[in-house]
PDB file of N, CA and C in Angstrom:
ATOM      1  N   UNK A   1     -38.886  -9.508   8.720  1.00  0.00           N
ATOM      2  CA  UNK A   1     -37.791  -9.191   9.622  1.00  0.00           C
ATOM      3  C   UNK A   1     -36.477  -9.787   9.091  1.00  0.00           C
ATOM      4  N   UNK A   2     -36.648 -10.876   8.811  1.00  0.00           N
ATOM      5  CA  UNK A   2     -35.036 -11.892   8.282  1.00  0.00           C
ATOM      6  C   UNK A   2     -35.155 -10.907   7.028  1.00  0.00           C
ATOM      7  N   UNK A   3     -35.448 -10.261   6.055  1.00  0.00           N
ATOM      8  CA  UNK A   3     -35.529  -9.626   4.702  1.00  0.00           C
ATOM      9  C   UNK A   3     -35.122  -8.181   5.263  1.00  0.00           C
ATOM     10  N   UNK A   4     -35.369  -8.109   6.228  1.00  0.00           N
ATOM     11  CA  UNK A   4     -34.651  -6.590   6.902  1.00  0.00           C
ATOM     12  C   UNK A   4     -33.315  -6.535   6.947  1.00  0.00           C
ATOM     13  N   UNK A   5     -33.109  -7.541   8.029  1.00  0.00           N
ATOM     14  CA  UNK A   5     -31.943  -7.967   8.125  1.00  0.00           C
ATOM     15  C   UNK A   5     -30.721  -8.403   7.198  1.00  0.00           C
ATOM     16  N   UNK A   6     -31.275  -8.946   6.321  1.00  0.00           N
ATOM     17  CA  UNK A   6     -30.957  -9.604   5.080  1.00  0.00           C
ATOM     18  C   UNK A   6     -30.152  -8.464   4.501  1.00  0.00           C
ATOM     19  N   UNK A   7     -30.953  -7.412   4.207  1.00  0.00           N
ATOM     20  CA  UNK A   7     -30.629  -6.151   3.745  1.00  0.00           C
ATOM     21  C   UNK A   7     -29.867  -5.194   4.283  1.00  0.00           C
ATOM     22  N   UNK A   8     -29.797  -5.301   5.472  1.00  0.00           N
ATOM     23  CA  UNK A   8     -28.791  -4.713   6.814  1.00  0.00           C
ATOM     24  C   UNK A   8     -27.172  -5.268   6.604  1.00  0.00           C
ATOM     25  N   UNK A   9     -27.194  -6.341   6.324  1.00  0.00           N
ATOM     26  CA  UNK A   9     -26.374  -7.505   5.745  1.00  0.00           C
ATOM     27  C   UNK A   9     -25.763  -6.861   5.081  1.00  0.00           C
ATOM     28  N   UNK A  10     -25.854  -7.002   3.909  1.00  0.00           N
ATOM     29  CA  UNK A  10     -25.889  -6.623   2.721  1.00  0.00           C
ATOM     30  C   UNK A  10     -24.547  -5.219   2.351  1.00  0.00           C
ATOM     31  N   UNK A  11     -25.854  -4.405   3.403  1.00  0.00           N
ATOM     32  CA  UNK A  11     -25.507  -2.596   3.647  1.00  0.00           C
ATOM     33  C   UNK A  11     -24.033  -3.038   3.585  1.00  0.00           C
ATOM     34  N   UNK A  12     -23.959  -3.562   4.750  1.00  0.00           N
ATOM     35  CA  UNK A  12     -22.732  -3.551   6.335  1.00  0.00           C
ATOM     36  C   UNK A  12     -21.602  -4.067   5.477  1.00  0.00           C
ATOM     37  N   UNK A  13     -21.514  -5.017   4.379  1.00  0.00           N
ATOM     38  CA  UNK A  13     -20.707  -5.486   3.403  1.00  0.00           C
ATOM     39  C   UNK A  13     -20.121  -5.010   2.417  1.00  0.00           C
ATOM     40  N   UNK A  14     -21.161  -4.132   1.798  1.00  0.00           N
ATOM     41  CA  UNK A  14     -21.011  -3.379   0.711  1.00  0.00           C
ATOM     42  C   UNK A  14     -19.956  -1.975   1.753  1.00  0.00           C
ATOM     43  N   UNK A  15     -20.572  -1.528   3.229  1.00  0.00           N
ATOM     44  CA  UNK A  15     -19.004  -0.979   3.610  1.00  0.00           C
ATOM     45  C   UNK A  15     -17.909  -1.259   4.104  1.00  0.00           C
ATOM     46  N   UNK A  16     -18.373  -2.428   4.591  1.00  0.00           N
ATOM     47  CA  UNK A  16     -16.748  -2.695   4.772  1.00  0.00           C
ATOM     48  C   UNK A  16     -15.803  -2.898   3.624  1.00  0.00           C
ATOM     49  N   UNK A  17     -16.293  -3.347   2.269  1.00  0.00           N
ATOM     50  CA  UNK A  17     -15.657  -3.641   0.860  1.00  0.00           C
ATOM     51  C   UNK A  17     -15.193  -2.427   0.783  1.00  0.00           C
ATOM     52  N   UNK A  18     -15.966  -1.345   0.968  1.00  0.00           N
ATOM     53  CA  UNK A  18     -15.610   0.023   0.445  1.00  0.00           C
ATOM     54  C   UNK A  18     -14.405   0.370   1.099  1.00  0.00           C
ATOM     55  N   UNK A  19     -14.921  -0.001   2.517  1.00  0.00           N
ATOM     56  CA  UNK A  19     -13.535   0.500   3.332  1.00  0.00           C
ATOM     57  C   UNK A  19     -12.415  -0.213   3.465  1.00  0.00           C
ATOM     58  N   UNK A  20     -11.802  -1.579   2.976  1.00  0.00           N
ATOM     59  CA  UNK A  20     -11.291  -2.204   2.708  1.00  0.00           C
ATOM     60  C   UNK A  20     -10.347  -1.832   1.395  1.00  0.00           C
ATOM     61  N   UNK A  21     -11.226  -1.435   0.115  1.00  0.00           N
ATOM     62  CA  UNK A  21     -10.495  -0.356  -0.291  1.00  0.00           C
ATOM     63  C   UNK A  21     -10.173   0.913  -0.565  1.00  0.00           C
ATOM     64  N   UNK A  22     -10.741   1.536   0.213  1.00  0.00           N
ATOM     65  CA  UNK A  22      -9.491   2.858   0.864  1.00  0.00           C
ATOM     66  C   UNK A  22      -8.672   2.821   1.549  1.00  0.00           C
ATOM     67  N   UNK A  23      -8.654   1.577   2.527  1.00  0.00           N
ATOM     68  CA  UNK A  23      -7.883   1.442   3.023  1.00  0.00           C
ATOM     69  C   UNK A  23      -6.382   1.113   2.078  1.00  0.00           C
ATOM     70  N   UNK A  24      -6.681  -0.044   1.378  1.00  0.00           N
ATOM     71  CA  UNK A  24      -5.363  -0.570   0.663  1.00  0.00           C
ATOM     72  C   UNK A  24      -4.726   0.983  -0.556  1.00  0.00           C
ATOM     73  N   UNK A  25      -6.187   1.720  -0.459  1.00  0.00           N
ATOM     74  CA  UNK A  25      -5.274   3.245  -1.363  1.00  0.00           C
ATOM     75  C   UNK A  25      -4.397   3.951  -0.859  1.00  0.00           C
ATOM     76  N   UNK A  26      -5.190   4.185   0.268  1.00  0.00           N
ATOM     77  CA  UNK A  26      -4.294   4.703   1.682  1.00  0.00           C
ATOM     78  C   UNK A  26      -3.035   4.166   2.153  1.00  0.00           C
ATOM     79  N   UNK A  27      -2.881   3.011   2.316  1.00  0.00           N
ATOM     80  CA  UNK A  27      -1.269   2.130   2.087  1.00  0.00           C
ATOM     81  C   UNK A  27      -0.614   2.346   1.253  1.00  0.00           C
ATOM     82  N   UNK A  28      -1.093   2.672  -0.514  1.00  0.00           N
ATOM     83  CA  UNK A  28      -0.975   2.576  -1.905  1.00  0.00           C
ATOM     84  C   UNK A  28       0.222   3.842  -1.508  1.00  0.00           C
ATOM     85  N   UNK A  29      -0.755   5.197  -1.559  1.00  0.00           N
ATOM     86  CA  UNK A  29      -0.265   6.003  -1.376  1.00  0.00           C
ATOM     87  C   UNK A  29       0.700   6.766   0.091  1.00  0.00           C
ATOM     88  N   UNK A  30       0.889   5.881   0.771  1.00  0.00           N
ATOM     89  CA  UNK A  30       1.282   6.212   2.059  1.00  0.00           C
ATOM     90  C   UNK A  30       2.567   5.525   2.046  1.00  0.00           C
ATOM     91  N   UNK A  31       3.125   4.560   1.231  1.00  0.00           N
ATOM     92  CA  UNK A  31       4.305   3.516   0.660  1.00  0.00           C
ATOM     93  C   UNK A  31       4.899   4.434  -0.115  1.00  0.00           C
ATOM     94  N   UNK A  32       4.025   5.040  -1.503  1.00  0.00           N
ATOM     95  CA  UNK A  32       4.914   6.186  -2.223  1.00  0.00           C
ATOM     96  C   UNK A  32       5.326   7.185  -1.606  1.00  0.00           C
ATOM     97  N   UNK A  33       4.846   7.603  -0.756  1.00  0.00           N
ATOM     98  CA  UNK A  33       5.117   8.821   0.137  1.00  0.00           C
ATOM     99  C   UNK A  33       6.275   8.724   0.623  1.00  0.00           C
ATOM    100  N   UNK A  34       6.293   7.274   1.632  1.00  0.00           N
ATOM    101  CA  UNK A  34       7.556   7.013   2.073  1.00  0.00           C
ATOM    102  C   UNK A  34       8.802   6.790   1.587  1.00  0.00           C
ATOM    103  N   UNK A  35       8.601   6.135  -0.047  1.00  0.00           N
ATOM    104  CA  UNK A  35       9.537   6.423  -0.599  1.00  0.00           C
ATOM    105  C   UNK A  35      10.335   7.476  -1.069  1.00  0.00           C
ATOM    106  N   UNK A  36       9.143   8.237  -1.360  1.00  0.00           N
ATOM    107  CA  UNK A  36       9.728   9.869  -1.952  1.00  0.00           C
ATOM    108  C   UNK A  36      10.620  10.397  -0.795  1.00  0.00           C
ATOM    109  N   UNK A  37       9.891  10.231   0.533  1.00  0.00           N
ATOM    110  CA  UNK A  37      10.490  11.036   1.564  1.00  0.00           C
ATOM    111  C   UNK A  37      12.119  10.267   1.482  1.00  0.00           C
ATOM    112  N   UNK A  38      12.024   8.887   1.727  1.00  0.00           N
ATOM    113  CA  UNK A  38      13.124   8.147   1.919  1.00  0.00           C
ATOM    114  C   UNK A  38      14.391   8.734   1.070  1.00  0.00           C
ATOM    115  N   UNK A  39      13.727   8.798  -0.393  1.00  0.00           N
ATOM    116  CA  UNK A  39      14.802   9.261  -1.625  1.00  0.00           C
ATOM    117  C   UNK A  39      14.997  10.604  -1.460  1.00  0.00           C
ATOM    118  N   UNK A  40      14.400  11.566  -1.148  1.00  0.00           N
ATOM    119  CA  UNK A  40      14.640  12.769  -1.059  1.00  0.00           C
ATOM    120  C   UNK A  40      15.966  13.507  -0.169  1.00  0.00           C
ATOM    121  N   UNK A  41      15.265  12.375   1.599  1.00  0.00           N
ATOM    122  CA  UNK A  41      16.403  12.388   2.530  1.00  0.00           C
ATOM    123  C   UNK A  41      17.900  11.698   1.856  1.00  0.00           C
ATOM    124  N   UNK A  42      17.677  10.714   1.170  1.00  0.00           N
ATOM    125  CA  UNK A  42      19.184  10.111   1.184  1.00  0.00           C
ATOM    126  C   UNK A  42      19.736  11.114  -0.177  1.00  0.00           C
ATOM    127  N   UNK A  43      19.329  12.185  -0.691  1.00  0.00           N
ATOM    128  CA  UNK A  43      19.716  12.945  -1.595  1.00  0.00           C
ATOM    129  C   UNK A  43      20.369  13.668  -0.804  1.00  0.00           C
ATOM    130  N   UNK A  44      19.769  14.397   0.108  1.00  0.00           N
ATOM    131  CA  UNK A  44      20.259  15.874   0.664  1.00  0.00           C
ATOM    132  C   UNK A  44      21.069  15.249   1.547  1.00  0.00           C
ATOM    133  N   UNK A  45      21.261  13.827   2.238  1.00  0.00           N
ATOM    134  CA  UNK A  45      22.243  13.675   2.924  1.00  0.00           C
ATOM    135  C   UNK A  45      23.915  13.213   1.804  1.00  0.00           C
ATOM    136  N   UNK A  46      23.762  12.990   1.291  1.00  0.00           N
ATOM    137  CA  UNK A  46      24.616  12.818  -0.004  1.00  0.00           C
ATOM    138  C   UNK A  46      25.280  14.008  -0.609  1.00  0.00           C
ATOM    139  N   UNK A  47      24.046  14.864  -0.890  1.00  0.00           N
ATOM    140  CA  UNK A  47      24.705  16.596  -0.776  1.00  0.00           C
ATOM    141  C   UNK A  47      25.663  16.885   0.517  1.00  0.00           C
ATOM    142  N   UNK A  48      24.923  16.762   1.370  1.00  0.00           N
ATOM    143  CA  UNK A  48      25.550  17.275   2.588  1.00  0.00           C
ATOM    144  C   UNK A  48      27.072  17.152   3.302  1.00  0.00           C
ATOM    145  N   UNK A  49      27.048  15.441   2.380  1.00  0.00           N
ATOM    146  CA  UNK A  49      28.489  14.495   2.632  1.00  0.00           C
ATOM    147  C   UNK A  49      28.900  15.247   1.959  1.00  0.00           C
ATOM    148  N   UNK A  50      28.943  15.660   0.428  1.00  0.00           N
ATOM    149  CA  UNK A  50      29.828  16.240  -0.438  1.00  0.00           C
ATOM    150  C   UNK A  50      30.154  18.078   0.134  1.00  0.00           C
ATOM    151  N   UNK A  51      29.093  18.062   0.409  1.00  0.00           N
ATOM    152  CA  UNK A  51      29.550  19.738   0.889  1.00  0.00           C
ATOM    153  C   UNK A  51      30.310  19.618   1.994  1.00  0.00           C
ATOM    154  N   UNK A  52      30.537  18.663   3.023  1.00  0.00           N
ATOM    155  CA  UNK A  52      31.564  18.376   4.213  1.00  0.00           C
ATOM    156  C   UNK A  52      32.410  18.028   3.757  1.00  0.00           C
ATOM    157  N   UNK A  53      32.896  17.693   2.644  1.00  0.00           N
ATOM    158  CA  UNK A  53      34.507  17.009   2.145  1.00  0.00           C
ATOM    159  C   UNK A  53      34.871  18.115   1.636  1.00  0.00           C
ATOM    160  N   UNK A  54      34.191  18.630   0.821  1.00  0.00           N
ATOM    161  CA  UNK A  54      34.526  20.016   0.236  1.00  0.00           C
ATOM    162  C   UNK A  54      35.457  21.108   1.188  1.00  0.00           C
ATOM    163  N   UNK A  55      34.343  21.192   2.196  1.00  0.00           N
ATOM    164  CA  UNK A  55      34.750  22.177   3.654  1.00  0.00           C
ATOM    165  C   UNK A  55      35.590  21.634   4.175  1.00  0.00           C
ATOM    166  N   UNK A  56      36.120  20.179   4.552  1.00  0.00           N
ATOM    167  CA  UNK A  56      37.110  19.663   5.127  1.00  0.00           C
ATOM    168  C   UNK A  56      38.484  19.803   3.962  1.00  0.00           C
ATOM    169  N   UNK A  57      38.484  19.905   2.647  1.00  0.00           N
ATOM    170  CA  UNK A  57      39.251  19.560   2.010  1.00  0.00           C
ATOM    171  C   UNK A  57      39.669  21.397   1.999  1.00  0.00           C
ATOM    172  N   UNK A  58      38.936  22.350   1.791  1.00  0.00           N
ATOM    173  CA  UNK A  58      39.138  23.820   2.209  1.00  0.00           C
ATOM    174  C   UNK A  58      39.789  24.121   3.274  1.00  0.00           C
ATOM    175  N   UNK A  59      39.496  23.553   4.502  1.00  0.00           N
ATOM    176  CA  UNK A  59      40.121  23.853   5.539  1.00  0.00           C
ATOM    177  C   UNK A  59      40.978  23.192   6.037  1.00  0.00           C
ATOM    178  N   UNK A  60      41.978  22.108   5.563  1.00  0.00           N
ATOM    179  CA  UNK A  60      42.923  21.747   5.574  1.00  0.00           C
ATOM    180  C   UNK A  60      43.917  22.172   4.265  1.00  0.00           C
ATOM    181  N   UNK A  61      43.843  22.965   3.681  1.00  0.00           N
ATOM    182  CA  UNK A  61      44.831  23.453   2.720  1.00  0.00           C
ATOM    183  C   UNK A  61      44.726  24.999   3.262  1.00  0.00           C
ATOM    184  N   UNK A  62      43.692  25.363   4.028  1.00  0.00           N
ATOM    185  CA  UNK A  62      43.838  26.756   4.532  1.00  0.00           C
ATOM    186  C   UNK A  62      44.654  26.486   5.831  1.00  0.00           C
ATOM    187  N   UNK A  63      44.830  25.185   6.568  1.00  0.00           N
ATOM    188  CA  UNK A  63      45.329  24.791   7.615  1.00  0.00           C
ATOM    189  C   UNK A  63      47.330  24.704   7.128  1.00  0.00           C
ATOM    190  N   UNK A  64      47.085  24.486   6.040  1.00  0.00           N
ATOM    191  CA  UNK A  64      48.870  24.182   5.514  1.00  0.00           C
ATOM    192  C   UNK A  64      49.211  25.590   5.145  1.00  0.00           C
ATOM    193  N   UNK A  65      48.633  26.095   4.442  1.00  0.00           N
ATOM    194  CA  UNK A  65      49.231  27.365   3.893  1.00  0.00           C
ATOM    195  C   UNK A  65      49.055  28.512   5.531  1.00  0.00           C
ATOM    196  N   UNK A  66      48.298  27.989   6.294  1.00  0.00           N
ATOM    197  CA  UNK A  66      48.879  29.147   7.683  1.00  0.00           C
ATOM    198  C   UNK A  66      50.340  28.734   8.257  1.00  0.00           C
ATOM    199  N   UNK A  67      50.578  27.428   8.269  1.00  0.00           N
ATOM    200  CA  UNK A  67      51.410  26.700   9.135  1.00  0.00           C
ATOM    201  C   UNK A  67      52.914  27.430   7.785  1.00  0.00           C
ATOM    202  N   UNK A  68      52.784  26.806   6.724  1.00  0.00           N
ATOM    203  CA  UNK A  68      53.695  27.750   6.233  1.00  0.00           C
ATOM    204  C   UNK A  68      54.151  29.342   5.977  1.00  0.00           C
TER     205      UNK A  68
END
């Protein structure tokens, strides 16, 4: 019975190790993720700034040349 157990032991260790690391892969890859997403967003918001200065800088010289 204790040699059963023993072995039950054992099992129960060998998964939690396992799952211990998938887990830390799962973080591994769930950190890169967030970064990509992170860098991706602060790209297209960076685009976005530049395409609003653009449009603001358009529509204030279309704003002078009406007024004249």
């Amino acid at each position: 019975m204790i040699k059963t157990i023993q072995e039950e032991m054992n099992f129960h260790k060998r998964e939690v190790s396992i799952l211990k690391s998938e887990k830390e892969t799962l973080e591994s890859v769930l950190t890169m993720k967030t970064q990509d997403v992170k860098k991706s967003l602060s790209n297209e918001l960076m685009r976005i700034e530049e395409e609003m200065k653009r449009h603001f800088a358009h529509q204030k010289a279309e704003n002078s040349r009406l007024q004249q």
